[in-house]
Protein backbone atom coordinates (compact mmCIF):
# COMPACT_ATOMS: atom_id res chain seq x y z
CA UNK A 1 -12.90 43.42 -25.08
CA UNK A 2 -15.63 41.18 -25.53
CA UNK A 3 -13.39 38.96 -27.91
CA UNK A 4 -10.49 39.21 -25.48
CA UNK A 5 -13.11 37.56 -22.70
CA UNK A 6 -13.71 35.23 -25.20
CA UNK A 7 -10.86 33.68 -26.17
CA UNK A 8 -9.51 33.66 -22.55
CA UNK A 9 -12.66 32.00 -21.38
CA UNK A 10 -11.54 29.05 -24.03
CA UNK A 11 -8.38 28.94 -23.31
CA UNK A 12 -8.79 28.20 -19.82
CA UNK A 13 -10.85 25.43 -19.59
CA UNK A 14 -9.38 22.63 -17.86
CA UNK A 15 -8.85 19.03 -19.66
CA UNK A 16 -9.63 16.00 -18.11
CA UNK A 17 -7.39 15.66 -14.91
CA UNK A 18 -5.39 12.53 -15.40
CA UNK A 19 -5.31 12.24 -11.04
CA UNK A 20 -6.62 14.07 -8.42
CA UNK A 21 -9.57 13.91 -5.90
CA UNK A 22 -11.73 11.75 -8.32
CA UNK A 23 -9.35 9.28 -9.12
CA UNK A 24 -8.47 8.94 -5.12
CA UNK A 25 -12.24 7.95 -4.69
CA UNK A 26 -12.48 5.62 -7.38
CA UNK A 27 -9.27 3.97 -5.98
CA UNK A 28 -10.94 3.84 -2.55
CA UNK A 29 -14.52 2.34 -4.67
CA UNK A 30 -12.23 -0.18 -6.04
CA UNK A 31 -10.63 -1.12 -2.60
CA UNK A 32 -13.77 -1.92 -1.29
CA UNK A 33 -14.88 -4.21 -4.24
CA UNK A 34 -11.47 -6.31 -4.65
CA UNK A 35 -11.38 -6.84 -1.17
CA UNK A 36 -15.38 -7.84 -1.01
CA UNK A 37 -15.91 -9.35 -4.10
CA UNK A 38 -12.02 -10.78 -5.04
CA UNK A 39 -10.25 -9.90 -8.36
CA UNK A 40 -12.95 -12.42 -10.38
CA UNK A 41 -16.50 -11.13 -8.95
CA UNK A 42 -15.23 -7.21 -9.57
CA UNK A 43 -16.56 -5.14 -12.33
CA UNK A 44 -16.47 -2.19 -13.11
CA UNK A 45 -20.13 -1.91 -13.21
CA UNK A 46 -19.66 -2.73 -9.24
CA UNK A 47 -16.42 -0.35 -8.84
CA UNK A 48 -17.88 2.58 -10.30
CA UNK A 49 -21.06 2.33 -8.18
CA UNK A 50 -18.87 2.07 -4.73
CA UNK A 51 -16.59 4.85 -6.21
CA UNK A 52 -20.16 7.09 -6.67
CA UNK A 53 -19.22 7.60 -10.36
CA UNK A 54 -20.49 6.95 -13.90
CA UNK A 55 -19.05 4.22 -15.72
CA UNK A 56 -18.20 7.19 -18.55
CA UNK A 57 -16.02 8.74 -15.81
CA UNK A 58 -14.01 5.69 -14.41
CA UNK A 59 -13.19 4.72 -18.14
CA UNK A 60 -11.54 8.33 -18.54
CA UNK A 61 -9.02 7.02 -15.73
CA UNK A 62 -8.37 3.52 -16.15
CA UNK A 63 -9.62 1.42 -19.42
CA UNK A 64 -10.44 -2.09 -17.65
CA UNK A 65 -10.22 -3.84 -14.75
CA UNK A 66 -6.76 -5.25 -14.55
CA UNK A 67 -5.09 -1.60 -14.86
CA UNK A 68 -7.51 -0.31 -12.27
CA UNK A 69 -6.05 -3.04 -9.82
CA UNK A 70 -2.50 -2.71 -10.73
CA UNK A 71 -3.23 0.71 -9.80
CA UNK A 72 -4.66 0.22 -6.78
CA UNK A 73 -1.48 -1.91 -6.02
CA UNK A 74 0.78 0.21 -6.86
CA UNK A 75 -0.82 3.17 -4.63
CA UNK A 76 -1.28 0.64 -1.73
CA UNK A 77 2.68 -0.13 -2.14
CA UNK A 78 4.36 2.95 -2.28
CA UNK A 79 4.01 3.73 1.00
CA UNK A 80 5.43 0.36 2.33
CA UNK A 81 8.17 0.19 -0.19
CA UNK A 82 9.41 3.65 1.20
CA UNK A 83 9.16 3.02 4.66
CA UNK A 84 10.45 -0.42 4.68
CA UNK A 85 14.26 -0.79 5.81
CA UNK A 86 15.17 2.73 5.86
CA UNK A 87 19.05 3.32 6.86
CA UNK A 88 20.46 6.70 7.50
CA UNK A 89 24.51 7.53 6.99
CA UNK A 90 24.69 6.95 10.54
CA UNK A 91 22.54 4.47 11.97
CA UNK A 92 24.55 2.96 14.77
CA UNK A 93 26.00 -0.24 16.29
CA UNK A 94 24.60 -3.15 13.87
CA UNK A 95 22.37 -4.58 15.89
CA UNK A 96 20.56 -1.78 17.46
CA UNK A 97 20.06 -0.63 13.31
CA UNK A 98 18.61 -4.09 12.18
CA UNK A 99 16.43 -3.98 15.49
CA UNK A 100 15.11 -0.47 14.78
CA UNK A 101 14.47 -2.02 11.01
CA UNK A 102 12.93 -5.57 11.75
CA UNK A 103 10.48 -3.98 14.43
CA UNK A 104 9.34 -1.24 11.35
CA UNK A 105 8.67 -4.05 9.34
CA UNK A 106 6.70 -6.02 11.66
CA UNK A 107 4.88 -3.01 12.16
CA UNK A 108 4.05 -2.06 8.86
CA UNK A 109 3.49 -5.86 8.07
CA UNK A 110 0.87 -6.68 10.28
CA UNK A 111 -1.25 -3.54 9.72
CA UNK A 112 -4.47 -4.81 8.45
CA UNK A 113 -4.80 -3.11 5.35
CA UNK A 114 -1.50 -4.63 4.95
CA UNK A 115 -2.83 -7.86 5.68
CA UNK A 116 -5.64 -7.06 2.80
CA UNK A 117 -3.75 -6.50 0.62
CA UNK A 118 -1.58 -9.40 0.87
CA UNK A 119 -4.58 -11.59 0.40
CA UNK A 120 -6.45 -9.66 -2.24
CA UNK A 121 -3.57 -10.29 -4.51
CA UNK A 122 -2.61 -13.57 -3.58
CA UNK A 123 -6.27 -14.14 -4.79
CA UNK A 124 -6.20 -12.57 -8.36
CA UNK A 125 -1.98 -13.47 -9.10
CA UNK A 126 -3.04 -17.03 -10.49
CA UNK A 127 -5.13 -14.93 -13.27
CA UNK A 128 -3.65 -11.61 -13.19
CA UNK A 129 0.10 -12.68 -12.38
CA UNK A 130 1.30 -8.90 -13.33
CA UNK A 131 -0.43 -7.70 -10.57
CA UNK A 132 1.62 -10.54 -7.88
CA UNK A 133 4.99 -9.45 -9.89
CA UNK A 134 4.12 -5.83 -9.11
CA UNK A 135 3.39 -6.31 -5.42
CA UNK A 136 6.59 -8.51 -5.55
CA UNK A 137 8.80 -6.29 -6.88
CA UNK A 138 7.20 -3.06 -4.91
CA UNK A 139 7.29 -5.23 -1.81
CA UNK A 140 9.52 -7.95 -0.78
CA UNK A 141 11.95 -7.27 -3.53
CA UNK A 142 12.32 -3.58 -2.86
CA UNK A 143 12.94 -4.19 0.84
CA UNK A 144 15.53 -7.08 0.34
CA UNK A 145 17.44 -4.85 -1.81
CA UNK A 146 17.58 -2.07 0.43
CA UNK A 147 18.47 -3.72 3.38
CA UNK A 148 20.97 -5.65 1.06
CA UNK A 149 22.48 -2.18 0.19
CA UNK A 150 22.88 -1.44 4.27
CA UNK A 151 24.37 -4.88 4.61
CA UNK A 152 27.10 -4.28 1.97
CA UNK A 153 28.13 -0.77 3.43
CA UNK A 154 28.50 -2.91 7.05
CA UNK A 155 30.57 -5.83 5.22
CA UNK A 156 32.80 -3.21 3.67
CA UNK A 157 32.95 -1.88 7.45
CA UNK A 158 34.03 -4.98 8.76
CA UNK A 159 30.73 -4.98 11.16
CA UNK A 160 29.40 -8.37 9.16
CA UNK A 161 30.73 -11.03 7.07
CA UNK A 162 28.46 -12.03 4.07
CA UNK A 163 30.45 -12.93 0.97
CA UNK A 164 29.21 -10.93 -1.83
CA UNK A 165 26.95 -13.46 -3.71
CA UNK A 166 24.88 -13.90 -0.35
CA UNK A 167 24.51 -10.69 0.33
CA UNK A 168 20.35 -10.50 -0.75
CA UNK A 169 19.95 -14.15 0.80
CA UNK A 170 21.74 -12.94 3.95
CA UNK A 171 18.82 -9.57 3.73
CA UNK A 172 16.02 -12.18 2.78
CA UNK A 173 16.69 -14.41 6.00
CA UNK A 174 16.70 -11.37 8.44
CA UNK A 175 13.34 -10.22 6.80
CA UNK A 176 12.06 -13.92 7.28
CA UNK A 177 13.61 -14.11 10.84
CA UNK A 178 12.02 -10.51 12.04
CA UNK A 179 8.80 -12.35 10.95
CA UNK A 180 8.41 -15.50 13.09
CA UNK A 181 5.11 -16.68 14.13
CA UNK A 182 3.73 -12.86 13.96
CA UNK A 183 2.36 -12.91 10.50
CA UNK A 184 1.44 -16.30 8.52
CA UNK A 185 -1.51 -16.43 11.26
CA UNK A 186 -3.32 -13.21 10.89
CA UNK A 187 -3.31 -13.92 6.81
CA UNK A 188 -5.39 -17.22 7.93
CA UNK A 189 -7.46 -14.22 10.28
CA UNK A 190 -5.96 -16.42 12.90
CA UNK A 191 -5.50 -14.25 16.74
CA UNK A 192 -5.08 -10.88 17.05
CA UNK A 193 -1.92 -8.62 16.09
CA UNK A 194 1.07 -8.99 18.41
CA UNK A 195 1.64 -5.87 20.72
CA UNK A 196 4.84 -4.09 20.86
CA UNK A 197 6.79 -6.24 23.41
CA UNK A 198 6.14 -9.32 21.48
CA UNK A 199 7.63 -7.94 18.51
CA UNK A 200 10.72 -6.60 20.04
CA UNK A 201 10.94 -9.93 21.12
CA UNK A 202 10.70 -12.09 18.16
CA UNK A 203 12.77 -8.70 16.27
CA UNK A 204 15.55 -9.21 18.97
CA UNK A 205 15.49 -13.41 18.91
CA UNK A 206 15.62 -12.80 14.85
CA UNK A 207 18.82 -10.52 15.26
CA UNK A 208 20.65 -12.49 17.55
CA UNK A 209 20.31 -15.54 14.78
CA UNK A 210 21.33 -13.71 12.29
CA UNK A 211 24.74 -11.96 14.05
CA UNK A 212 25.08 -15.24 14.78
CA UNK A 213 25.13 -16.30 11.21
CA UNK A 214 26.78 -13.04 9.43
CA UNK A 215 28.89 -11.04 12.28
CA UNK A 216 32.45 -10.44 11.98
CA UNK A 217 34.59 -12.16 14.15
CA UNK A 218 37.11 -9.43 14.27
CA UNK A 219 33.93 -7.13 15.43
């Protein structure tokens, strides 16, 4: 019996977790140093003291700097990238749809974490420029081609009239129209964020352009 307790005893000893709690707080640690210190003045000397861990234990997670931000990126992200320009199979009359959309992504855009982020890798792309092709492709890229994909399915529908090459230009000039005047100022810590009715407003001005631009006639 005393073997049996043994070998059970070994054979249930955990490894090394390769996420979890721990790794959460030295994400959060590392937050709070990019966004203090900027990509250059971070170590990990610095990141494992704000994470409250040995410098042993954040190398068991990520082996240097630069894959400890593009990790930090690509947590920060995910969330946008799945919430950005979300369509349903039935989402409506086309501009109530791209309304609903453009005011999500104003929303989600001006959030000051958001806002961080946006500078904190604008400051480390020069040196780190896989870090600015991650956000990229996370980000902007990931949300032009989804709203691309609901833009073909309404072209198909004879609801808008984008020839097929323009299709991800046609998406990247809503996303730019939603935007306005509500966002390049707040990166430049410029005002406050706008309240709801002034992004309906600018969401609504944006849509009308657009339909202008891309609606069917025969609609």
């Amino acid at each position: 019996m005393s073997k049996l307790a043994v070998k059970t005893k070994k054979t249930a000893a955990p490894a090394e977790p390769a996420g979890g709690a721990k790794k959460l707080e030295i994400l959060e640690g590392a937050r709070r140093v990019f966004r203090a210190e900027g990509f250059d003045g971070a170590s990990m000397d610095k990141i494992a003291q704000a994470a409250g861990v040995s410098k042993g234990t954040l190398y068991v997670y990520f082996r240097n700097k630069e894959e400890l931000f593009k990790a930090l990126v690509t947590v920060d992200r995910q969330e946008a990238a799945e919430q950005l320009c979300r369509f349903d199979g039935d989402d409506g009359p086309v501009a109530e749809a791209l309304q609903r959309a453009g005011e999500s992504f104003i929303a989600m855009m001006i959030r000051p974490e958001h806002i961080a982020l946006i500078r904190m890798v604008m400051g480390a792309a020069e040196k780190f420029p896989e870090a600015g092709q991650l956000f990229y492709d996370m980000g902007p890229r990931c949300g032009i081609g989804r709203l691309a994909d609901y833009l073909r399915r309404q072209v198909a529908a004879g609801s808008l009239a984008i020839a097929d090459d323009d299709v991800e230009l046609a998406a990247a000039h809503f996303l730019n129209l939603c935007q306005g005047n509500l966002v390049k100022p707040l990166l430049f810590s410029v005002g406050e964020a706008p309240g709801c009715q002034e992004i309906q407003k600018t969401v609504a001005s944006g849509v009308r352009v657009f339909l202008r631009a891309y609606g069917s006639p025969a609609s």
